[in-house]
C-alpha atoms as a PDB file:
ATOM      1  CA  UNK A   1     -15.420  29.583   9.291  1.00  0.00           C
ATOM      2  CA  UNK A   2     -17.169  28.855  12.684  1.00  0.00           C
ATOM      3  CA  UNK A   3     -20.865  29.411  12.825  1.00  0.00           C
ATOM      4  CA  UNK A   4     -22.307  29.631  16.055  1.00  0.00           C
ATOM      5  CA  UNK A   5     -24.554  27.151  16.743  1.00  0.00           C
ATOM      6  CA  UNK A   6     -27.183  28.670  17.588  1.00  0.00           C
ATOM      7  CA  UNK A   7     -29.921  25.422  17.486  1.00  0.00           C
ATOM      8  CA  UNK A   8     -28.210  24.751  20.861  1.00  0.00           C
ATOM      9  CA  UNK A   9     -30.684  27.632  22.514  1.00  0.00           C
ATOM     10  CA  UNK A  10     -33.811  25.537  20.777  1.00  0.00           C
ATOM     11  CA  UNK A  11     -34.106  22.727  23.886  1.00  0.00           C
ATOM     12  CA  UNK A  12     -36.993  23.905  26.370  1.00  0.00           C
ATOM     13  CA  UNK A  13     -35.098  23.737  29.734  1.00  0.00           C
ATOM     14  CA  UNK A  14     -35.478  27.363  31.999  1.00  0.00           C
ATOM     15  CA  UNK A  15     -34.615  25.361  34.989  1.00  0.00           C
ATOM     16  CA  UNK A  16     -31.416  23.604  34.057  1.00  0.00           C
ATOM     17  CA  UNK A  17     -27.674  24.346  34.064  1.00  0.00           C
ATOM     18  CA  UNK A  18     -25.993  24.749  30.586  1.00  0.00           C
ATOM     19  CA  UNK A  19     -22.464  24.436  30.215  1.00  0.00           C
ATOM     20  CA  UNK A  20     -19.889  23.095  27.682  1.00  0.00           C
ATOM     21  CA  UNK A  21     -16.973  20.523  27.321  1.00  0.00           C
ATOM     22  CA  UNK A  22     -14.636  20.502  24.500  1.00  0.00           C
ATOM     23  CA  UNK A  23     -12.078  18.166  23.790  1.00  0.00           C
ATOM     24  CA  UNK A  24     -10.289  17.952  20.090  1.00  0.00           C
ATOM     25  CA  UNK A  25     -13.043  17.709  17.943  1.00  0.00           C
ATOM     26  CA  UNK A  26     -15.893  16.648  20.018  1.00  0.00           C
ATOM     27  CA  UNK A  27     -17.880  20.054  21.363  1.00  0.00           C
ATOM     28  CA  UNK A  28     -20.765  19.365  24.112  1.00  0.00           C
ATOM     29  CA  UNK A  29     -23.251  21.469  25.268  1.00  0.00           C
ATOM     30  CA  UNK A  30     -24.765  20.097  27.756  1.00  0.00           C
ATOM     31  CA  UNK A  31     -27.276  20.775  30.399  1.00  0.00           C
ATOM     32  CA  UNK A  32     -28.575  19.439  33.645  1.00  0.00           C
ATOM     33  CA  UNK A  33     -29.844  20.638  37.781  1.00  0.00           C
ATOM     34  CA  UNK A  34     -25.513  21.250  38.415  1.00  0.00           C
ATOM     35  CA  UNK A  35     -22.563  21.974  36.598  1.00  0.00           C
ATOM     36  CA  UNK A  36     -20.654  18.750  36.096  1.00  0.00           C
ATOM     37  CA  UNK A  37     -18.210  20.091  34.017  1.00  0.00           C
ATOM     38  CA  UNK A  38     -15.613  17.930  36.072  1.00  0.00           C
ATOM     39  CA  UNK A  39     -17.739  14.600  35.536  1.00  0.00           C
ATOM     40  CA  UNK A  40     -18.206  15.627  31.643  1.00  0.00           C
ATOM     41  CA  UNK A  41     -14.699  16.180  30.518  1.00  0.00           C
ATOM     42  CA  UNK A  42     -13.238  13.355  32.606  1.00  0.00           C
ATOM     43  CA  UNK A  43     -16.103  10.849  31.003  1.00  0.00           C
ATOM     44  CA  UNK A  44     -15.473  12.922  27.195  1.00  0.00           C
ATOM     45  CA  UNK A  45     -11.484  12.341  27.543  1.00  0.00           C
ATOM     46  CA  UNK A  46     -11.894   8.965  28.030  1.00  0.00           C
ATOM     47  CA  UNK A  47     -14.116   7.677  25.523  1.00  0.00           C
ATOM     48  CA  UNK A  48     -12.141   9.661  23.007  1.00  0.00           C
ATOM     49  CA  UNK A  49      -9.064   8.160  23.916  1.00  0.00           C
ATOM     50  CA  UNK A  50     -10.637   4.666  23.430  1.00  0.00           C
ATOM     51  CA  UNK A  51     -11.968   5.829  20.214  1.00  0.00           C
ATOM     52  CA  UNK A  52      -7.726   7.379  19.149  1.00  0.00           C
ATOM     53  CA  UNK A  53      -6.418   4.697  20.041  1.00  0.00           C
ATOM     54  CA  UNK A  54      -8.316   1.904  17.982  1.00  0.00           C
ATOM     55  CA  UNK A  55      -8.297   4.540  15.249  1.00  0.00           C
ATOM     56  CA  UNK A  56      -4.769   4.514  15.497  1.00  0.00           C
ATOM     57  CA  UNK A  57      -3.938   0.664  15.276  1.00  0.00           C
ATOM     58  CA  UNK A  58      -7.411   0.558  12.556  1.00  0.00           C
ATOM     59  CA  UNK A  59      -7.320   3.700  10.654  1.00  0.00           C
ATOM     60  CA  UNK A  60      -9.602   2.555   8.481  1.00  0.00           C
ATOM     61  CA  UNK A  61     -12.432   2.821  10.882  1.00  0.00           C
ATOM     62  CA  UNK A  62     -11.886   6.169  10.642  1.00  0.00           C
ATOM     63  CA  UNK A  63     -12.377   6.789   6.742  1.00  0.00           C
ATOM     64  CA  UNK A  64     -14.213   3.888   5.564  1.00  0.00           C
ATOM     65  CA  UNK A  65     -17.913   4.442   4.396  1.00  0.00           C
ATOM     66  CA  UNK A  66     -19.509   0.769   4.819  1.00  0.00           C
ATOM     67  CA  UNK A  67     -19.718  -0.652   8.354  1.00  0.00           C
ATOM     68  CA  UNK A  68     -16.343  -2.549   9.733  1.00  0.00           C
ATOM     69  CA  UNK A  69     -16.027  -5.604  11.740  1.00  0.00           C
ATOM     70  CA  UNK A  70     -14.669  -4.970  15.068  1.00  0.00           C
ATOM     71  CA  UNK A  71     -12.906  -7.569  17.529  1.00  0.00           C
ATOM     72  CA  UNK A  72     -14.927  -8.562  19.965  1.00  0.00           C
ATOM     73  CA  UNK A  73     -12.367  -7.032  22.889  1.00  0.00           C
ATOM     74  CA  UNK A  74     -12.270  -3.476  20.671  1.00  0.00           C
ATOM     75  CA  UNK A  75     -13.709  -0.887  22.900  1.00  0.00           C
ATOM     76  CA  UNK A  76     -16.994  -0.703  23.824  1.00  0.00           C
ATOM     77  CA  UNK A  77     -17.707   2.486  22.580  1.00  0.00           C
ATOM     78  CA  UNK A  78     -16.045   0.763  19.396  1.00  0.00           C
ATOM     79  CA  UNK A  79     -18.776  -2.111  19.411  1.00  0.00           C
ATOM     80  CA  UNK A  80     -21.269   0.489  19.772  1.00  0.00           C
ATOM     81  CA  UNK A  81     -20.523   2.459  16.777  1.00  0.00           C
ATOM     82  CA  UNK A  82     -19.892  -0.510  14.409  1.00  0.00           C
ATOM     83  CA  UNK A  83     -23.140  -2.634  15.579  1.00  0.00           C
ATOM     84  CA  UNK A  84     -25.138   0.620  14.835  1.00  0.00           C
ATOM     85  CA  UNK A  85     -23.539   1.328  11.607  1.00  0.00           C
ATOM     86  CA  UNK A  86     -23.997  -2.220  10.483  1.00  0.00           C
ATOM     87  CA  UNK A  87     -27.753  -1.838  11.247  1.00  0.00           C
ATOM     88  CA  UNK A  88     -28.280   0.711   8.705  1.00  0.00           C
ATOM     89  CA  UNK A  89     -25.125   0.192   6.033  1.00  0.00           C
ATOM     90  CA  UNK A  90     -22.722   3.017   6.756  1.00  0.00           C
ATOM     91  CA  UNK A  91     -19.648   3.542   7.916  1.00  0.00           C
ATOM     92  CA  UNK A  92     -18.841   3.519  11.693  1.00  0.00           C
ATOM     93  CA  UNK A  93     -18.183   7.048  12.134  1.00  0.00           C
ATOM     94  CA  UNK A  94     -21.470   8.051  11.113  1.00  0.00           C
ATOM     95  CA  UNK A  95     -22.537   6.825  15.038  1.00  0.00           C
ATOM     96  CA  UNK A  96     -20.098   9.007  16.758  1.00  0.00           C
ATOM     97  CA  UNK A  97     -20.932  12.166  17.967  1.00  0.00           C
ATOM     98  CA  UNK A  98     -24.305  10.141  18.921  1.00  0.00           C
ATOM     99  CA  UNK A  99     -22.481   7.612  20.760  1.00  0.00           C
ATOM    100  CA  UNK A 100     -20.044  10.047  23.022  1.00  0.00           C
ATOM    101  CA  UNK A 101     -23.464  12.326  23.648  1.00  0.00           C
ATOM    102  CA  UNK A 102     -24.874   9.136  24.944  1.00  0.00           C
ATOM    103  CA  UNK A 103     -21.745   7.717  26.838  1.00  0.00           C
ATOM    104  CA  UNK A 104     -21.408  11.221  28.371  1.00  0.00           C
ATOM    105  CA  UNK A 105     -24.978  11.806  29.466  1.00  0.00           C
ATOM    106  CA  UNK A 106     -24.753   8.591  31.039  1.00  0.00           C
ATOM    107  CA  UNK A 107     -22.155   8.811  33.470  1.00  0.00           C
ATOM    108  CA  UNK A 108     -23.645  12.175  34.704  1.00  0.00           C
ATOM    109  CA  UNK A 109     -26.638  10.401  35.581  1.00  0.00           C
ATOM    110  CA  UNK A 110     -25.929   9.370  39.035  1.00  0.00           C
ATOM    111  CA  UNK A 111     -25.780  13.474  39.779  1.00  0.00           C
ATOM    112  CA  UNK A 112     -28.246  14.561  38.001  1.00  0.00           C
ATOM    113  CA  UNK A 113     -31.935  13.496  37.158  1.00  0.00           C
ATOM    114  CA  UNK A 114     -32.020  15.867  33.846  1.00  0.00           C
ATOM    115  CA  UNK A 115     -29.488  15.593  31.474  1.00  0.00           C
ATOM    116  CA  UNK A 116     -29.123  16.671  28.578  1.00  0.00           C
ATOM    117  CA  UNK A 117     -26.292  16.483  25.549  1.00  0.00           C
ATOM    118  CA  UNK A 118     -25.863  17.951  22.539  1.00  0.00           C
ATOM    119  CA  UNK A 119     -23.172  16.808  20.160  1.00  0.00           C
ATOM    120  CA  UNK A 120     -23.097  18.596  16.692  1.00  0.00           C
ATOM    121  CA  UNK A 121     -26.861  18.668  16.148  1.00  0.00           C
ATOM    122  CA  UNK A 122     -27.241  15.183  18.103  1.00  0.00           C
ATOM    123  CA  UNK A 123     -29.161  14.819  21.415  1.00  0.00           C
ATOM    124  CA  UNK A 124     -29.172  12.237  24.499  1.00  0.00           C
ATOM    125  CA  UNK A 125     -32.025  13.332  27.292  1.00  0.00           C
ATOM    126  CA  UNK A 126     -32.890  11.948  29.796  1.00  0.00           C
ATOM    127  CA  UNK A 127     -35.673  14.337  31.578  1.00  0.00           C
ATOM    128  CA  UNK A 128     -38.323  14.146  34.480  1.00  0.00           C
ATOM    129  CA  UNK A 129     -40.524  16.930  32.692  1.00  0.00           C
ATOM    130  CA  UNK A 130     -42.104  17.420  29.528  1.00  0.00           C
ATOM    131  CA  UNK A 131     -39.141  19.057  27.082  1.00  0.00           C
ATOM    132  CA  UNK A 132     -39.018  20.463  23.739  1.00  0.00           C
ATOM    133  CA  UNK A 133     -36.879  20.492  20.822  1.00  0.00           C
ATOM    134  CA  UNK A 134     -37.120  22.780  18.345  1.00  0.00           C
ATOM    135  CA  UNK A 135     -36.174  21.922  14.667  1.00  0.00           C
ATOM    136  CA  UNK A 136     -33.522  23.380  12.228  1.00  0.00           C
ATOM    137  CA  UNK A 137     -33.348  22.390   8.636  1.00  0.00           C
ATOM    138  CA  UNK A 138     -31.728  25.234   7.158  1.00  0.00           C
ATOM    139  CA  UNK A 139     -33.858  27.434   4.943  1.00  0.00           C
ATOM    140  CA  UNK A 140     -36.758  25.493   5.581  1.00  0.00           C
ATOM    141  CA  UNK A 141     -40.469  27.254   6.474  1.00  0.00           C
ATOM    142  CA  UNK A 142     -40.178  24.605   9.490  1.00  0.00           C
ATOM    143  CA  UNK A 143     -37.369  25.938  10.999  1.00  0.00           C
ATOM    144  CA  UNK A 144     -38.316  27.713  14.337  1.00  0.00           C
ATOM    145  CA  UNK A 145     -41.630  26.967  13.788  1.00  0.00           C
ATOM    146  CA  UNK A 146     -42.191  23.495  15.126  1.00  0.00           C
ATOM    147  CA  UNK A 147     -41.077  21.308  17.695  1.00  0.00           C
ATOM    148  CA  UNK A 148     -41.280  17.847  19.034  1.00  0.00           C
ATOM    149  CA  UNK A 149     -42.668  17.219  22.747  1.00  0.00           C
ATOM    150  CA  UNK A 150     -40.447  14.384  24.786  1.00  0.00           C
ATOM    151  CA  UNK A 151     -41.837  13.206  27.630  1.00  0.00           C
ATOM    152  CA  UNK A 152     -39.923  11.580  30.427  1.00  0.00           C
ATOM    153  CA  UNK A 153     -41.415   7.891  30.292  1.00  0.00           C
ATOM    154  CA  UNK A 154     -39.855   7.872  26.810  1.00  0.00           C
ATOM    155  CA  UNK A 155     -36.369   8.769  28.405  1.00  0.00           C
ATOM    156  CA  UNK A 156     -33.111   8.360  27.964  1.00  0.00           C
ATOM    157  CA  UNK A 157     -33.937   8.958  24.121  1.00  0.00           C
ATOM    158  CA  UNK A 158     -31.514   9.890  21.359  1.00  0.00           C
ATOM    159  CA  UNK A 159     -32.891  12.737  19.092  1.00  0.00           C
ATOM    160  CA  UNK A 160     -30.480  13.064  16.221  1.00  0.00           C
ATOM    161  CA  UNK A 161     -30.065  15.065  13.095  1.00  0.00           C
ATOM    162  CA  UNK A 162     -28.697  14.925   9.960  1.00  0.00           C
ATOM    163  CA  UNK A 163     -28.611  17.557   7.104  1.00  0.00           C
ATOM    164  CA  UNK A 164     -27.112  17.661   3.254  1.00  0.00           C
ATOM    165  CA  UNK A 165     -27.614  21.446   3.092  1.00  0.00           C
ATOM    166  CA  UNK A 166     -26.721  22.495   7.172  1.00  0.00           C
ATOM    167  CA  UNK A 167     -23.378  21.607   8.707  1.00  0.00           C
ATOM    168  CA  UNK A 168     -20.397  20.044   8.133  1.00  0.00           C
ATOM    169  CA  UNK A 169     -21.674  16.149   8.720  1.00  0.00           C
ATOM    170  CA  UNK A 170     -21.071  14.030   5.574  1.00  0.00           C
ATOM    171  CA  UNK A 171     -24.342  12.824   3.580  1.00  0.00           C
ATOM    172  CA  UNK A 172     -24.763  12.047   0.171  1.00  0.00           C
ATOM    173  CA  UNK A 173     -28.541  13.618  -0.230  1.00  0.00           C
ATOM    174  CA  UNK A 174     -30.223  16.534   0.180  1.00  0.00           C
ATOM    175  CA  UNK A 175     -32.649  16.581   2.675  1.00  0.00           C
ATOM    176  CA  UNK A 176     -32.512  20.019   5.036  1.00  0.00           C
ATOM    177  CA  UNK A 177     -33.523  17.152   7.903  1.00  0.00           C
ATOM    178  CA  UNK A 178     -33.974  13.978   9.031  1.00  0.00           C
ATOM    179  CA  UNK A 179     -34.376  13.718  12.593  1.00  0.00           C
ATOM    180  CA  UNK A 180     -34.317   9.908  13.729  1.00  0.00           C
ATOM    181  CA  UNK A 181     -35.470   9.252  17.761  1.00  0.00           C
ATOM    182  CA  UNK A 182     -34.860   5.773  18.895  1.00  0.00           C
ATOM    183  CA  UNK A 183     -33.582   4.731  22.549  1.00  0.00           C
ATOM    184  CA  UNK A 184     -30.285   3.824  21.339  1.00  0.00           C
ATOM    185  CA  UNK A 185     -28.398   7.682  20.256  1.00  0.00           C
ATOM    186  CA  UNK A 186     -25.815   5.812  18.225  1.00  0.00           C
ATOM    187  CA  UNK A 187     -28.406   3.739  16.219  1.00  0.00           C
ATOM    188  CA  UNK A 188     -30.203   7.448  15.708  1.00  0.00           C
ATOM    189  CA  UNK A 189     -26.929   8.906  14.708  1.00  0.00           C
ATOM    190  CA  UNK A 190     -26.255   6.481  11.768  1.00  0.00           C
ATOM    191  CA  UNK A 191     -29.944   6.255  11.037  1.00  0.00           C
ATOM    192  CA  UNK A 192     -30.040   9.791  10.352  1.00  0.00           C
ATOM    193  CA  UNK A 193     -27.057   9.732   7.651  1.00  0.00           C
ATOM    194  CA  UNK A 194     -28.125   6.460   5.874  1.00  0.00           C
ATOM    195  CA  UNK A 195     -31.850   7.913   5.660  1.00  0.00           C
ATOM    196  CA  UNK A 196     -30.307  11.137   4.720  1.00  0.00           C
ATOM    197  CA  UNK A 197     -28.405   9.406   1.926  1.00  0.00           C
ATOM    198  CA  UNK A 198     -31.575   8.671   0.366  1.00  0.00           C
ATOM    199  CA  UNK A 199     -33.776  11.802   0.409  1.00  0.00           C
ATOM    200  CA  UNK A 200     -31.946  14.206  -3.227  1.00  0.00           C
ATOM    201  CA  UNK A 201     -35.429  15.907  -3.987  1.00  0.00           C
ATOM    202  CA  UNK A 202     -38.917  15.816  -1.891  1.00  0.00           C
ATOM    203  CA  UNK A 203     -40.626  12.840  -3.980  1.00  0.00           C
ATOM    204  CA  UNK A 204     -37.719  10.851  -2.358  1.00  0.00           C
ATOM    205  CA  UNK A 205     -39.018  11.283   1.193  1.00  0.00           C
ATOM    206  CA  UNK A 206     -41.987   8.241   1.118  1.00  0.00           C
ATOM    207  CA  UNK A 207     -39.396   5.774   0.040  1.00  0.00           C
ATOM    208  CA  UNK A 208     -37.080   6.939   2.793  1.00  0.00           C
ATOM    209  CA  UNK A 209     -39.547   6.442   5.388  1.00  0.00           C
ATOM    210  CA  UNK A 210     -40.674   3.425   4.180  1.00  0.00           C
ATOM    211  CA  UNK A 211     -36.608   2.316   4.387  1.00  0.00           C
ATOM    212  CA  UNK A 212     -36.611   3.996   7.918  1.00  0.00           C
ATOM    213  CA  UNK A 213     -39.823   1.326   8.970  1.00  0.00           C
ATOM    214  CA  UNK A 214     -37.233  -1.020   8.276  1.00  0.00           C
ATOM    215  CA  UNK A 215     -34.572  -0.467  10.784  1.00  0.00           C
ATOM    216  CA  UNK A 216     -35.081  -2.058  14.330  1.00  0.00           C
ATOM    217  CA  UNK A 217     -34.844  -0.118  17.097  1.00  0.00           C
ATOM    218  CA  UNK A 218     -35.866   3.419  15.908  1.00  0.00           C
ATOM    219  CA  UNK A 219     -39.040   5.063  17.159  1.00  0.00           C
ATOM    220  CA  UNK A 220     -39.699   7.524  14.763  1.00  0.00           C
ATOM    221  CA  UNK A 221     -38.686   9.577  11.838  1.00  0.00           C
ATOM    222  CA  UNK A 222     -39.112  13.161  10.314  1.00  0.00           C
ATOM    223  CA  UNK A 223     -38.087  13.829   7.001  1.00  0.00           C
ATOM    224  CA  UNK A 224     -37.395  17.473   5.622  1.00  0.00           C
ATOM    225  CA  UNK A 225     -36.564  18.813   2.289  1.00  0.00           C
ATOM    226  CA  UNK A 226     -37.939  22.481   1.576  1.00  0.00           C
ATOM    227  CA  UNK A 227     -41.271  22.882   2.372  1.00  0.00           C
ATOM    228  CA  UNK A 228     -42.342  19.136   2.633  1.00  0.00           C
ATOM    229  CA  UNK A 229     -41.774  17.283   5.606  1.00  0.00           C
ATOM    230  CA  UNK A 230     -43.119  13.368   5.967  1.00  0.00           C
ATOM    231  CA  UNK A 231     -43.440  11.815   9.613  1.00  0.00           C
ATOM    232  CA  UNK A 232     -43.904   7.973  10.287  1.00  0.00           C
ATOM    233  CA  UNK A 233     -43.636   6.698  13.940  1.00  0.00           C
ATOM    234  CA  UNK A 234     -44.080   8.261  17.701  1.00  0.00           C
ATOM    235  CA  UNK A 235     -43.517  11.348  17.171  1.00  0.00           C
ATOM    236  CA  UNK A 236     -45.853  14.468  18.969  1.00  0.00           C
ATOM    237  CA  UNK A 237     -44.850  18.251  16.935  1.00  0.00           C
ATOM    238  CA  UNK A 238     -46.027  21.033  18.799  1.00  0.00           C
ATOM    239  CA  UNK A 239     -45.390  25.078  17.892  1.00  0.00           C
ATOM    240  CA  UNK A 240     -42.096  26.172  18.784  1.00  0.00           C
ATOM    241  CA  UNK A 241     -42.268  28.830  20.597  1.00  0.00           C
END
């Protein structure tokens, strides 16, 4: 059954444009100072056909679990998702809604100063103001109650999310949240699930921080499971409002 996602009204951005593109599978909302619809589904068609068609001569990039050598003339959206995955241990799919947000956002750029992408709970920004994203982890007391503050000189970021008790994304722990930023959305995407993986009951969440310190290129962490929630890196939470 569809639920409506309603975290997608939880980014602080009055004086942007929202609109969506959906294409198969992948669902965007995305906002920015126009509507590039046009620009969006031309840039989301594309990189999904890359992705179908070395899915369809490779299908087990699609289903395998532990990260998967890629040629080096595979498609660069293709060398994206595997290098991140291989970072962290998991399977290449766990970068991809990450890794089209960020592809997207990218190309829309040139139009647009502000930009910003949601894919399934993952976010590329790029921003000229101070913006705000609220959290969601489910039942948690944190849910609509804080936020983090992004400022622009730490722009384009990826903000990404991953949840064993919210959604439909695969993980094999328990956490309500773990919300990875790090410059690179694809290396947040797979980040998220592999520190997910780790975090089955609250007294989990030091040693998957302390794993998260480990991975290069991430700027911070936040770790959720009921009503504990452990932080390590740059990371500013405000009150949501």
């Amino acid at each position: 059954m569809y639920k409506p996602r309603t975290y997608r009204d939880w980014v602080s951005d009055k004086n942007l444009v929202s609109f969506s593109v959906v294409v198969k599978e992948t669902d965007l909302h995305i906002r920015a100072r126009l509507d590039l619809t046009t620009e969006a589904l031309a840039a989301t068609k594309r990189y999904r056909a890359d992705l179908e068609s070395y899915i369809k001569s490779h299908p087990i990039f699609l289903t395998t679990l532990k990260p998967f050598e890629v040629e080096q003339d595979a498609p660069p959206i293709v060398k994206e998702m595997a290098d991140a995955t291989r970072e962290v241990g998991v399977g290449p799919m766990a970068a991809v809604a990450g890794a089209i947000a960020e592809r997207v956002g990218k190309e829309l750029l040139p139009y647009s100063e502000d930009v910003i992408v949601e894919n399934g709970g993952d976010i590329f920004l790029k921003t000229s103001k101070e913006r705000f994203i609220g959290v969601y982890a489910g039942e948690s007391k944190f849910t609509k109650k804080i936020a983090f503050s992004i400022l622009p000189e730490e722009t384009p970021l990826g903000v990404c999310t991953s949840s064993g008790t919210v959604g439909h994304s695969l993980s094999f722990g328990y956490a309500d949240a773990v919300i990875v930023f790090s410059p690179s959305t694809s290396l947040a995407d797979a980040a998220a699930t592999a520190i997910g993986n780790r975090v089955r009951i609250a007294e989990d969440i030091p040693e998957a921080l302390e794993f998260a310190q480990g991975i290069k290129g991430l700027r911070g962490v936040a770790i959720i499971k009921g009503d504990n929630m452990g932080i390590w890196g740059q990371i500013r939470l405000a009150a949501a409002d």
